[in-house]
N, C-alpha and C. Protein backbone atom coordinates (compact mmCIF):
# COMPACT_ATOMS: atom_id res chain seq x y z
N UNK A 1 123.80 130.77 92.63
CA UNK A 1 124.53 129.87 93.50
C UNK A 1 125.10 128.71 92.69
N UNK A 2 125.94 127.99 93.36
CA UNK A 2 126.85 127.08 92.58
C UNK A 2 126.14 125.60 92.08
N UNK A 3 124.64 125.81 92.74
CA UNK A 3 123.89 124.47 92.40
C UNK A 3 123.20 124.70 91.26
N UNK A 4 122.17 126.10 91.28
CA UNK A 4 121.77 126.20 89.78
C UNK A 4 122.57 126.23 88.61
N UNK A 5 123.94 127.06 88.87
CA UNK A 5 125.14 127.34 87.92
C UNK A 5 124.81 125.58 87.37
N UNK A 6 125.31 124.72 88.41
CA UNK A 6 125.58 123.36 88.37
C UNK A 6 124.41 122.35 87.41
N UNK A 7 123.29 122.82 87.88
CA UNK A 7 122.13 122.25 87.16
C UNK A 7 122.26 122.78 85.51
N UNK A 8 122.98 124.01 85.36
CA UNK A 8 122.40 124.87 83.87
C UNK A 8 123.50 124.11 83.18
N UNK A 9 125.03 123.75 83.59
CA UNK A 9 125.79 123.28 83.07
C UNK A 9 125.40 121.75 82.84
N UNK A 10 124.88 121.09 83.76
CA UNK A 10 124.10 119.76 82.95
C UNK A 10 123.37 119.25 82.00
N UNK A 11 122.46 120.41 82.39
CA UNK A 11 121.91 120.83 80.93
C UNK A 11 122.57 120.78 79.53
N UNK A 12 123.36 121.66 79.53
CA UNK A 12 123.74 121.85 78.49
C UNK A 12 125.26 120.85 78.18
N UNK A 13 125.27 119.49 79.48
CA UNK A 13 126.12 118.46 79.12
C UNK A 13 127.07 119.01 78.86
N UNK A 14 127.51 119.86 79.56
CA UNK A 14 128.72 120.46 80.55
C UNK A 14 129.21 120.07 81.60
N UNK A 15 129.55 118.71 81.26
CA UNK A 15 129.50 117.71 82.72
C UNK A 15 130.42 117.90 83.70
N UNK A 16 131.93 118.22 83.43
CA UNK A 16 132.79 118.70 84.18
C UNK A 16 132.60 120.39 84.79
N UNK A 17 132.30 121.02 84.39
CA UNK A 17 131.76 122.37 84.59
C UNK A 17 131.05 121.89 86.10
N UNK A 18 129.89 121.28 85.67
CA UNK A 18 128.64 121.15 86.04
C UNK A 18 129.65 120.20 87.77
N UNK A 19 129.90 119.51 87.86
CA UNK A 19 130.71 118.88 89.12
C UNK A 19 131.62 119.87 89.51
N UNK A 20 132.35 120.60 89.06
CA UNK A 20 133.15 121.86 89.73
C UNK A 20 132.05 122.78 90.71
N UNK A 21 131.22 123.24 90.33
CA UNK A 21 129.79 123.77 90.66
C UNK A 21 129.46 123.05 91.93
N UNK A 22 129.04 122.14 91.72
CA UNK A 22 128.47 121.19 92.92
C UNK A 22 129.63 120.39 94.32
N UNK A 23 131.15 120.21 93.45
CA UNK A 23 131.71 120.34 94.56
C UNK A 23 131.70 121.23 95.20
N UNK A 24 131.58 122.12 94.99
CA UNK A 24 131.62 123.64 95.65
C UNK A 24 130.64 123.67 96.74
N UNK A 25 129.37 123.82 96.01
CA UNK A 25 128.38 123.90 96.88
C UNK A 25 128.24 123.11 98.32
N UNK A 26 128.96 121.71 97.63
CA UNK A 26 129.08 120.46 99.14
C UNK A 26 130.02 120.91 100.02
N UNK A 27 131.44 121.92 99.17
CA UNK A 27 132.10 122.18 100.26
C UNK A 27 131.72 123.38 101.54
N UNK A 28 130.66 123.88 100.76
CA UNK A 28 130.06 125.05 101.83
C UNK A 28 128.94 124.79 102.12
N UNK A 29 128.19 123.50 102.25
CA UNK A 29 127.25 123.00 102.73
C UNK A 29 126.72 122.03 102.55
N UNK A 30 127.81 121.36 103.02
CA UNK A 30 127.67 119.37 103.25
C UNK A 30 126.36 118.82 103.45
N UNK A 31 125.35 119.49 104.08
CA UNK A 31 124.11 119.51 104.97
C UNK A 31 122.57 119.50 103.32
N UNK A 32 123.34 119.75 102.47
CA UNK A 32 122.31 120.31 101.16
C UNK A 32 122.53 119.54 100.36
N UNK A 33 121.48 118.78 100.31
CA UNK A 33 121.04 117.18 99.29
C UNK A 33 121.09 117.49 97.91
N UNK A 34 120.43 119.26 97.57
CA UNK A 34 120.42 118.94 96.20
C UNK A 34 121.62 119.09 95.01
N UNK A 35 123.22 119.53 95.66
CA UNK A 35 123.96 119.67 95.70
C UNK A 35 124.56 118.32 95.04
N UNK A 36 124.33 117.06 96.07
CA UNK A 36 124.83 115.95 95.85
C UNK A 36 123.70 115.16 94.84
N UNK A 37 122.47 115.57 94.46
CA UNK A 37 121.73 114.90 93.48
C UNK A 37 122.75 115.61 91.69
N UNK A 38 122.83 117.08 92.57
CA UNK A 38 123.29 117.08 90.93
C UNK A 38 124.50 116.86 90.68
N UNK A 39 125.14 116.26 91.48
CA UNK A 39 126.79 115.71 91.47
C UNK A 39 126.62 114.56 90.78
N UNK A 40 125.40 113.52 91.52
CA UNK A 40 125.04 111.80 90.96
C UNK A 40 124.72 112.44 89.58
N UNK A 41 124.18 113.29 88.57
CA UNK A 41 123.65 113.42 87.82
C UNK A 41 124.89 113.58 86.69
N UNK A 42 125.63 114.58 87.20
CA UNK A 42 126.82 114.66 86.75
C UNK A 42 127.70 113.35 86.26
N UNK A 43 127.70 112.23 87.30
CA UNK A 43 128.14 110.84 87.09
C UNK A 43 127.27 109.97 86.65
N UNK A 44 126.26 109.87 86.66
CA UNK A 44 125.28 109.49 85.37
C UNK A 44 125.57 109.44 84.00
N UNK A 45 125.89 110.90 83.63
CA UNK A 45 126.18 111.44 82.44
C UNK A 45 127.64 110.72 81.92
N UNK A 46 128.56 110.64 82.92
CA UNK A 46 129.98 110.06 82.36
C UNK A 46 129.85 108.88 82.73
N UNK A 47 129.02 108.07 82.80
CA UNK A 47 128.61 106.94 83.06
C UNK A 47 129.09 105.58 84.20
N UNK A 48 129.55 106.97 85.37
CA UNK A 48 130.05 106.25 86.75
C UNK A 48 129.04 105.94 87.70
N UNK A 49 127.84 104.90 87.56
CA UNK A 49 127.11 104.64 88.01
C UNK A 49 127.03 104.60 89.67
N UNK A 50 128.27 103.83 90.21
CA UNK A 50 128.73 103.90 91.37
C UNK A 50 128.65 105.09 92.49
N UNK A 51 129.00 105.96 91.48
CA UNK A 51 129.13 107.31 92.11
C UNK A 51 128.33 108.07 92.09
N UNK A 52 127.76 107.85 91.13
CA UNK A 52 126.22 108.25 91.03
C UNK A 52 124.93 108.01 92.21
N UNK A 53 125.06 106.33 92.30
CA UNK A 53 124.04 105.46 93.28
C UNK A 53 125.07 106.50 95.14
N UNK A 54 126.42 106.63 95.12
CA UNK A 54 126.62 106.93 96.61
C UNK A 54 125.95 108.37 96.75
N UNK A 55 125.88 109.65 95.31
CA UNK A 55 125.57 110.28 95.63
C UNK A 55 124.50 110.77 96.19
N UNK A 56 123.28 109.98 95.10
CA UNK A 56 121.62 109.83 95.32
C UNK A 56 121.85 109.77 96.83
N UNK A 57 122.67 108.38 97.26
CA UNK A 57 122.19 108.14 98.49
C UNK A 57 122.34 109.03 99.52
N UNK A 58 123.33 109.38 99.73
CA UNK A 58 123.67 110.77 100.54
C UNK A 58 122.82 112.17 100.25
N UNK A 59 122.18 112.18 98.89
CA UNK A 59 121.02 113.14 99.12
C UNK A 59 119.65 112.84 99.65
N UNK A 60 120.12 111.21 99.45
CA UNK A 60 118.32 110.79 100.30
C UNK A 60 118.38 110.76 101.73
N UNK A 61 119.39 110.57 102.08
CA UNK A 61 119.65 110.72 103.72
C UNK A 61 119.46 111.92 104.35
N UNK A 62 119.66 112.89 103.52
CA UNK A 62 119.17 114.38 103.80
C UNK A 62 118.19 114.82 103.84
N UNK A 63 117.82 114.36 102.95
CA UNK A 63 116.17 114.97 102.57
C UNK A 63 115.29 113.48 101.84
N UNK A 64 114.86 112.50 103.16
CA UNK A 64 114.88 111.02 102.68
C UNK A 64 113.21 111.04 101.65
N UNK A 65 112.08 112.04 101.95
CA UNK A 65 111.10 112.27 100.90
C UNK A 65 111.14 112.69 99.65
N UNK A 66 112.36 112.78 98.86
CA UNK A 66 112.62 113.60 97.90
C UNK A 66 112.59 112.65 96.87
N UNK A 67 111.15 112.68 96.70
CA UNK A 67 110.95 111.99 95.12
C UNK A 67 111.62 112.18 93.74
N UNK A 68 112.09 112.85 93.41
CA UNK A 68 113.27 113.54 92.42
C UNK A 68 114.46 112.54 92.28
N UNK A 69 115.33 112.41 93.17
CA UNK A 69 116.43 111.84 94.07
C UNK A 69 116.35 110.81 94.14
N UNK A 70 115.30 110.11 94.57
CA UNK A 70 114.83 108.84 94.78
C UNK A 70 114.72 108.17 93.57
N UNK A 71 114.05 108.82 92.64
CA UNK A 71 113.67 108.06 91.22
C UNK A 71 115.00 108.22 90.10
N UNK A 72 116.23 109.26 90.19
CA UNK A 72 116.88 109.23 89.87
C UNK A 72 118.63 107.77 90.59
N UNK A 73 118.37 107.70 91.85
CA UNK A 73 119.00 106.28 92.02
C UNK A 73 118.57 105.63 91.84
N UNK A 74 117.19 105.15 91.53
CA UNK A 74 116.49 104.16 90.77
C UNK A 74 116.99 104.01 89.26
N UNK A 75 117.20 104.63 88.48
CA UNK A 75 117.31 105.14 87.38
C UNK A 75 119.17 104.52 87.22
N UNK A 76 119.76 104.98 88.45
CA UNK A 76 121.13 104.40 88.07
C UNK A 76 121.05 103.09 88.76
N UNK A 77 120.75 102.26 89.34
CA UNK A 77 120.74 101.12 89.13
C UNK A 77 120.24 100.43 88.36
N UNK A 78 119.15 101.40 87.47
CA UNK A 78 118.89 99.96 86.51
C UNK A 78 119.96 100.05 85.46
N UNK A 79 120.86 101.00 85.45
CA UNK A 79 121.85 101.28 84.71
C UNK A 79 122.95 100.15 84.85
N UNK A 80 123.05 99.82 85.96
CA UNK A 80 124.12 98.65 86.55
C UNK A 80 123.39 97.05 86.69
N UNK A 81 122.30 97.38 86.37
CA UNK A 81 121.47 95.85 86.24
C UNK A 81 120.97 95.38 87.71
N UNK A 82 120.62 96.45 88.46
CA UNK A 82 120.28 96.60 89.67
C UNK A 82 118.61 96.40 89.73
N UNK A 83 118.24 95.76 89.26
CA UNK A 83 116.38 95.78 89.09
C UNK A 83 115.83 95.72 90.15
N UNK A 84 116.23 95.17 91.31
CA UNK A 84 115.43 94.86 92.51
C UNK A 84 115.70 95.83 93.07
N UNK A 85 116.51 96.71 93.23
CA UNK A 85 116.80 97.71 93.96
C UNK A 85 116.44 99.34 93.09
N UNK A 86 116.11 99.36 91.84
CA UNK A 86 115.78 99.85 90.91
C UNK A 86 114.30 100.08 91.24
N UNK A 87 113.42 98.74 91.39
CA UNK A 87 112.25 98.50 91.78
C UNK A 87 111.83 99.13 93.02
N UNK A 88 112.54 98.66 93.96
CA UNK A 88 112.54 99.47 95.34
C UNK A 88 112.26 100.42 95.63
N UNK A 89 113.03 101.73 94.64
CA UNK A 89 113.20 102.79 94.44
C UNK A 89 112.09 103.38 93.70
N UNK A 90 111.56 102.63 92.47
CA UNK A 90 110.34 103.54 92.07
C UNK A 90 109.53 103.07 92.98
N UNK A 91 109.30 102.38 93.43
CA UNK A 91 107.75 102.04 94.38
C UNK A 91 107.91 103.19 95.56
N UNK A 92 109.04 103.14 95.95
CA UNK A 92 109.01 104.27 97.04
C UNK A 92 108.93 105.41 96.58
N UNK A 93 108.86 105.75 95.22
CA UNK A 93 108.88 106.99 94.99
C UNK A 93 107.30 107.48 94.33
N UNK A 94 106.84 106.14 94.04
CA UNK A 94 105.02 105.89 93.24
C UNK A 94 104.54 106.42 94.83
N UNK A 95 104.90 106.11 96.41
CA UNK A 95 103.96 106.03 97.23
C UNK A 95 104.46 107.62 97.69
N UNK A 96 104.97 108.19 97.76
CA UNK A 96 105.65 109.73 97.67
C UNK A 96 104.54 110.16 96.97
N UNK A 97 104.42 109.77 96.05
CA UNK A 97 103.92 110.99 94.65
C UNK A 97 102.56 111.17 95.26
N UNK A 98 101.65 111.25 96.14
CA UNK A 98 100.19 111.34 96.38
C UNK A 98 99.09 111.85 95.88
N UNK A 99 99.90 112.81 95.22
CA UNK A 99 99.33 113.65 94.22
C UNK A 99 99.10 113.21 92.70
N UNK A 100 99.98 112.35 92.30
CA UNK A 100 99.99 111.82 90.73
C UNK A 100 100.49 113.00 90.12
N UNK A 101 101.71 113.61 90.64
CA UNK A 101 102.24 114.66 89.84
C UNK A 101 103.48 115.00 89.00
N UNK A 102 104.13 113.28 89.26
CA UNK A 102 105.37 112.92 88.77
C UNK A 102 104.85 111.69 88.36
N UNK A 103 104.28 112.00 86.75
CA UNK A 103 104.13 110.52 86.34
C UNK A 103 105.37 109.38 85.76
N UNK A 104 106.22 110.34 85.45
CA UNK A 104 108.02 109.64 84.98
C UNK A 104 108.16 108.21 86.29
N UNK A 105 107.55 108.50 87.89
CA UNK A 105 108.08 107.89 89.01
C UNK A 105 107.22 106.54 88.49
N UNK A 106 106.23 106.39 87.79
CA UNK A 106 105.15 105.17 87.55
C UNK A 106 105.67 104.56 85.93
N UNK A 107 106.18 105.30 85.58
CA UNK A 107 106.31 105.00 84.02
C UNK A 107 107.98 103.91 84.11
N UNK A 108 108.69 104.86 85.25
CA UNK A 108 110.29 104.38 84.88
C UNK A 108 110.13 102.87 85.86
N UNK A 109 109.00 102.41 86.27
CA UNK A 109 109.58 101.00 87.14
C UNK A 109 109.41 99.93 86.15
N UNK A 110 108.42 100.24 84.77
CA UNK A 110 108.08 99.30 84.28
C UNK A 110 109.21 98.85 83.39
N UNK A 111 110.59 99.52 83.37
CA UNK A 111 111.45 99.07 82.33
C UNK A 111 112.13 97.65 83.60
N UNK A 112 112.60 98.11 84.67
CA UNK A 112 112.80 96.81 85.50
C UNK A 112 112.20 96.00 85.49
N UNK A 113 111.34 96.13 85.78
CA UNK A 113 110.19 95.09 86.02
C UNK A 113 109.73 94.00 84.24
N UNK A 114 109.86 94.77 83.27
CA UNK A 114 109.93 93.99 82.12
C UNK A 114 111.46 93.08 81.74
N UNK A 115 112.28 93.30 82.87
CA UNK A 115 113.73 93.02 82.09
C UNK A 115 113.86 91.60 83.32
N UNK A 116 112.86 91.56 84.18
CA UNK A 116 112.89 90.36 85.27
C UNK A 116 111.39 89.63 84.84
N UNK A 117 110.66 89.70 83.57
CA UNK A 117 110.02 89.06 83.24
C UNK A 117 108.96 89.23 83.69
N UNK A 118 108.51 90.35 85.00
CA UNK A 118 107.35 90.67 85.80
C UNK A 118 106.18 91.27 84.89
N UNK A 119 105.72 90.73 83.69
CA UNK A 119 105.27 91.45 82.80
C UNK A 119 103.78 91.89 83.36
N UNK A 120 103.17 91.33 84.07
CA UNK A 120 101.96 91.63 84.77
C UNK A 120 102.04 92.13 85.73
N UNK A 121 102.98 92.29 86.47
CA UNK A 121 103.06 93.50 87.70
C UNK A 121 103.29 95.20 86.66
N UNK A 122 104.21 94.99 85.62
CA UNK A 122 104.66 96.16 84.68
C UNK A 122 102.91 96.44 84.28
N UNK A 123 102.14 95.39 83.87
CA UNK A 123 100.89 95.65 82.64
C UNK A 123 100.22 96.59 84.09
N UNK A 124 99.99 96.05 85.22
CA UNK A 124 99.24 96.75 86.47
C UNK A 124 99.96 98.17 86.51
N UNK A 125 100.79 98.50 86.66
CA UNK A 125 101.41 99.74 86.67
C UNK A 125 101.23 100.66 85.78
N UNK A 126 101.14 100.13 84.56
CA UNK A 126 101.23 101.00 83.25
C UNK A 126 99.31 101.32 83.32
N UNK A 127 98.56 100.29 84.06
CA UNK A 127 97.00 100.80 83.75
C UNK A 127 96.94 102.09 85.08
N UNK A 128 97.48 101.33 86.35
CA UNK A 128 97.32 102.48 87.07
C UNK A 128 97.92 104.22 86.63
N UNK A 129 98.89 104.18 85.39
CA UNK A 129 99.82 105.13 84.92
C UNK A 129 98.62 105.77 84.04
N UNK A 130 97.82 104.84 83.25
CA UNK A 130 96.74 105.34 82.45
C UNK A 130 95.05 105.91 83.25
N UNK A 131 95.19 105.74 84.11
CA UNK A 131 93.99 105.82 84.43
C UNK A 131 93.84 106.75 85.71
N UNK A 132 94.92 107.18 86.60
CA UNK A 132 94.94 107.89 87.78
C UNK A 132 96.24 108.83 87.72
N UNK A 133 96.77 109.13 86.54
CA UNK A 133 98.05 110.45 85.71
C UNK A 133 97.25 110.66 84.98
N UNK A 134 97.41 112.13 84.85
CA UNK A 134 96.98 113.02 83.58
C UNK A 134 97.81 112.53 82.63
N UNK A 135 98.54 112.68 82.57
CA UNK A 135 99.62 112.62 81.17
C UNK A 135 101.15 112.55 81.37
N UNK A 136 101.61 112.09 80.17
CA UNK A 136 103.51 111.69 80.92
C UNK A 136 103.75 111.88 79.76
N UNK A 137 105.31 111.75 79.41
CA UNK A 137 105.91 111.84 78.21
C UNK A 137 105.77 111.03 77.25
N UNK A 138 104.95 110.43 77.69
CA UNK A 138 104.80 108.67 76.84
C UNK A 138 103.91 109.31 75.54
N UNK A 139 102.94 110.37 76.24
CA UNK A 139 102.09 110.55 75.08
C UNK A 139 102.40 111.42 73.94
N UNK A 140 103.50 112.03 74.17
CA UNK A 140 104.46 112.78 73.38
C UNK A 140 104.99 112.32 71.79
N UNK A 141 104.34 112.56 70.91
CA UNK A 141 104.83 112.36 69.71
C UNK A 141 106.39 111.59 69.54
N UNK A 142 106.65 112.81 70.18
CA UNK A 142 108.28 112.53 70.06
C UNK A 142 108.48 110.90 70.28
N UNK A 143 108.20 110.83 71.58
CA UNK A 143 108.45 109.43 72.20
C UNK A 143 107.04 108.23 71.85
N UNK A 144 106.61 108.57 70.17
CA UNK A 144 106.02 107.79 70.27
C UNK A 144 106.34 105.83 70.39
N UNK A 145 108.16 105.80 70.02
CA UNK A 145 108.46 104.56 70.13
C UNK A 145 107.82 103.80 71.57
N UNK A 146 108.39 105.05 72.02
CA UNK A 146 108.27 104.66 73.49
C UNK A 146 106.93 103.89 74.15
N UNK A 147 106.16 104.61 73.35
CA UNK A 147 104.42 104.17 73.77
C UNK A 147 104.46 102.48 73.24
N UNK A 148 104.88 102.38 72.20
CA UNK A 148 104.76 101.19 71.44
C UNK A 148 105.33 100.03 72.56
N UNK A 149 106.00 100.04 72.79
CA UNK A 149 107.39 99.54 73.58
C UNK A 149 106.55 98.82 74.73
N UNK A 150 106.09 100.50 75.18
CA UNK A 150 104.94 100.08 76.56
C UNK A 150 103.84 99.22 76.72
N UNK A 151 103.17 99.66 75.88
CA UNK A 151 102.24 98.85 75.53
C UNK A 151 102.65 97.27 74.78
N UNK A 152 103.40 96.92 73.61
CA UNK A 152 104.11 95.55 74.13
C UNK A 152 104.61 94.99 75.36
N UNK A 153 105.17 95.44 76.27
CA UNK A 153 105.46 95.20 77.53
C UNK A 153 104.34 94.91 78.62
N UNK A 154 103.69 96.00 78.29
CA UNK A 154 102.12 95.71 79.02
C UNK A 154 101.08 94.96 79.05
N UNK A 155 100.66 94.93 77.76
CA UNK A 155 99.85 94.01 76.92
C UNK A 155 100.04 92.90 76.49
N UNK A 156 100.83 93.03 75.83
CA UNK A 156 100.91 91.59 74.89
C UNK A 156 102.00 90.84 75.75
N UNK A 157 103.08 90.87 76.01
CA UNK A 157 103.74 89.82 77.19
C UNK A 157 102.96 89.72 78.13
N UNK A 158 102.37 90.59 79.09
CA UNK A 158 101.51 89.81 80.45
C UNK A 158 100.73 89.32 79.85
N UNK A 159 100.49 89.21 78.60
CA UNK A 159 99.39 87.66 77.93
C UNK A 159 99.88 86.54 77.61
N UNK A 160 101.22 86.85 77.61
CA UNK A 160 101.73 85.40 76.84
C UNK A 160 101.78 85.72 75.26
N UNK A 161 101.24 87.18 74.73
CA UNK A 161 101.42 87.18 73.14
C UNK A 161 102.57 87.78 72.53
N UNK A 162 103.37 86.94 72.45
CA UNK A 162 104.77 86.87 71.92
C UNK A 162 104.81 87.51 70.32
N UNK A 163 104.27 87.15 69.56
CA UNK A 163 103.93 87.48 67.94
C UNK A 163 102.80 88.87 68.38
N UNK A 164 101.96 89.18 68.85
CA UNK A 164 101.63 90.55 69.04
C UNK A 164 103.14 91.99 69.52
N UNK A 165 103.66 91.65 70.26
CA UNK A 165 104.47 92.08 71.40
C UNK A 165 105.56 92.29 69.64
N UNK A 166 105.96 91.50 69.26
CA UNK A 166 107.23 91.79 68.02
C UNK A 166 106.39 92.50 67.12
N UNK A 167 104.57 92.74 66.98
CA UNK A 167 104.31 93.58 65.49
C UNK A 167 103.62 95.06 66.29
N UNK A 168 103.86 95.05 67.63
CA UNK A 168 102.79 96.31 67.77
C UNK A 168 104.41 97.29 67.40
């Protein structure tokens, strides 16, 4: 169908491909959210944030539990410097998750939340991320910057340690 076609071409950052696909799909079934998530995804990628945030929204209106969707318009507003509404969005998507099975939804609020100075609401998040998730990408070699990052953000700013936070 024209949504997976649509998803495989994103993948592989086939971005115009990948929106030919998904218009499609909307035109034969306006009614199907995930259609319009991978349209926003599509405009993500070419970096039309706008169009991105109307699409999310019109897939959350469809299917308004869809933690996926949810954490991805989160994701484009913090793109547009949207933090409060960024914020919004992962919390609603942390109280979705019941399971602790999308740890990305606990990991991605703490970049807002560090960029509005909330460094102790971020440090609370990142322990609840450590202690009630199995595991996230954070622990991933790959992304070991990433861990570093976190843990300055977590740690050492909600202390006030400014000279820790620049050597971890």
């Amino acid at each position: 169908n024209y949504m997976n076609r649509g998803n495989i071409y994103n993948v592989k950052k086939m971005t115009d491909s990948a929106m030919e696909d998904f218009n499609m799909g909307i035109n034969l079934n306006p009614a199907y959210g995930g259609n319009y998530t991978g349209r926003g995804i599509s405009y993500v990628d070419k970096k039309m944030y706008d169009l991105a945030i109307n699409d999310f929204s019109k897939a959350i209106s469809l299917d308004t539990n869809n933690t996926y969707t949810i954490n991805r318009r989160g994701i484009a507003y913090l793109f547009v410097g949207e933090y409060d509404l960024a914020i919004n969005d992962f919390k609603r998507a942390i109280a979705l998750d019941v399971n602790k099975e999308r740890p990305y939804v606990i990991i991605n609020i703490i970049e807002p939340l560090a960029r509005l100075y909330r460094f102790s609401e971020a440090a609370s998040y990142y322990n609840t991320f450590r202690t009630e998730y199995k595991t996230g990408y954070i622990d991933d070699p790959y992304y070991a910057y990433f861990k570093k990052y976190m843990e300055a953000v977590t740690q050492n700013l909600s202390q006030n340690d400014y000279q820790g936070a620049l050597t971890s």
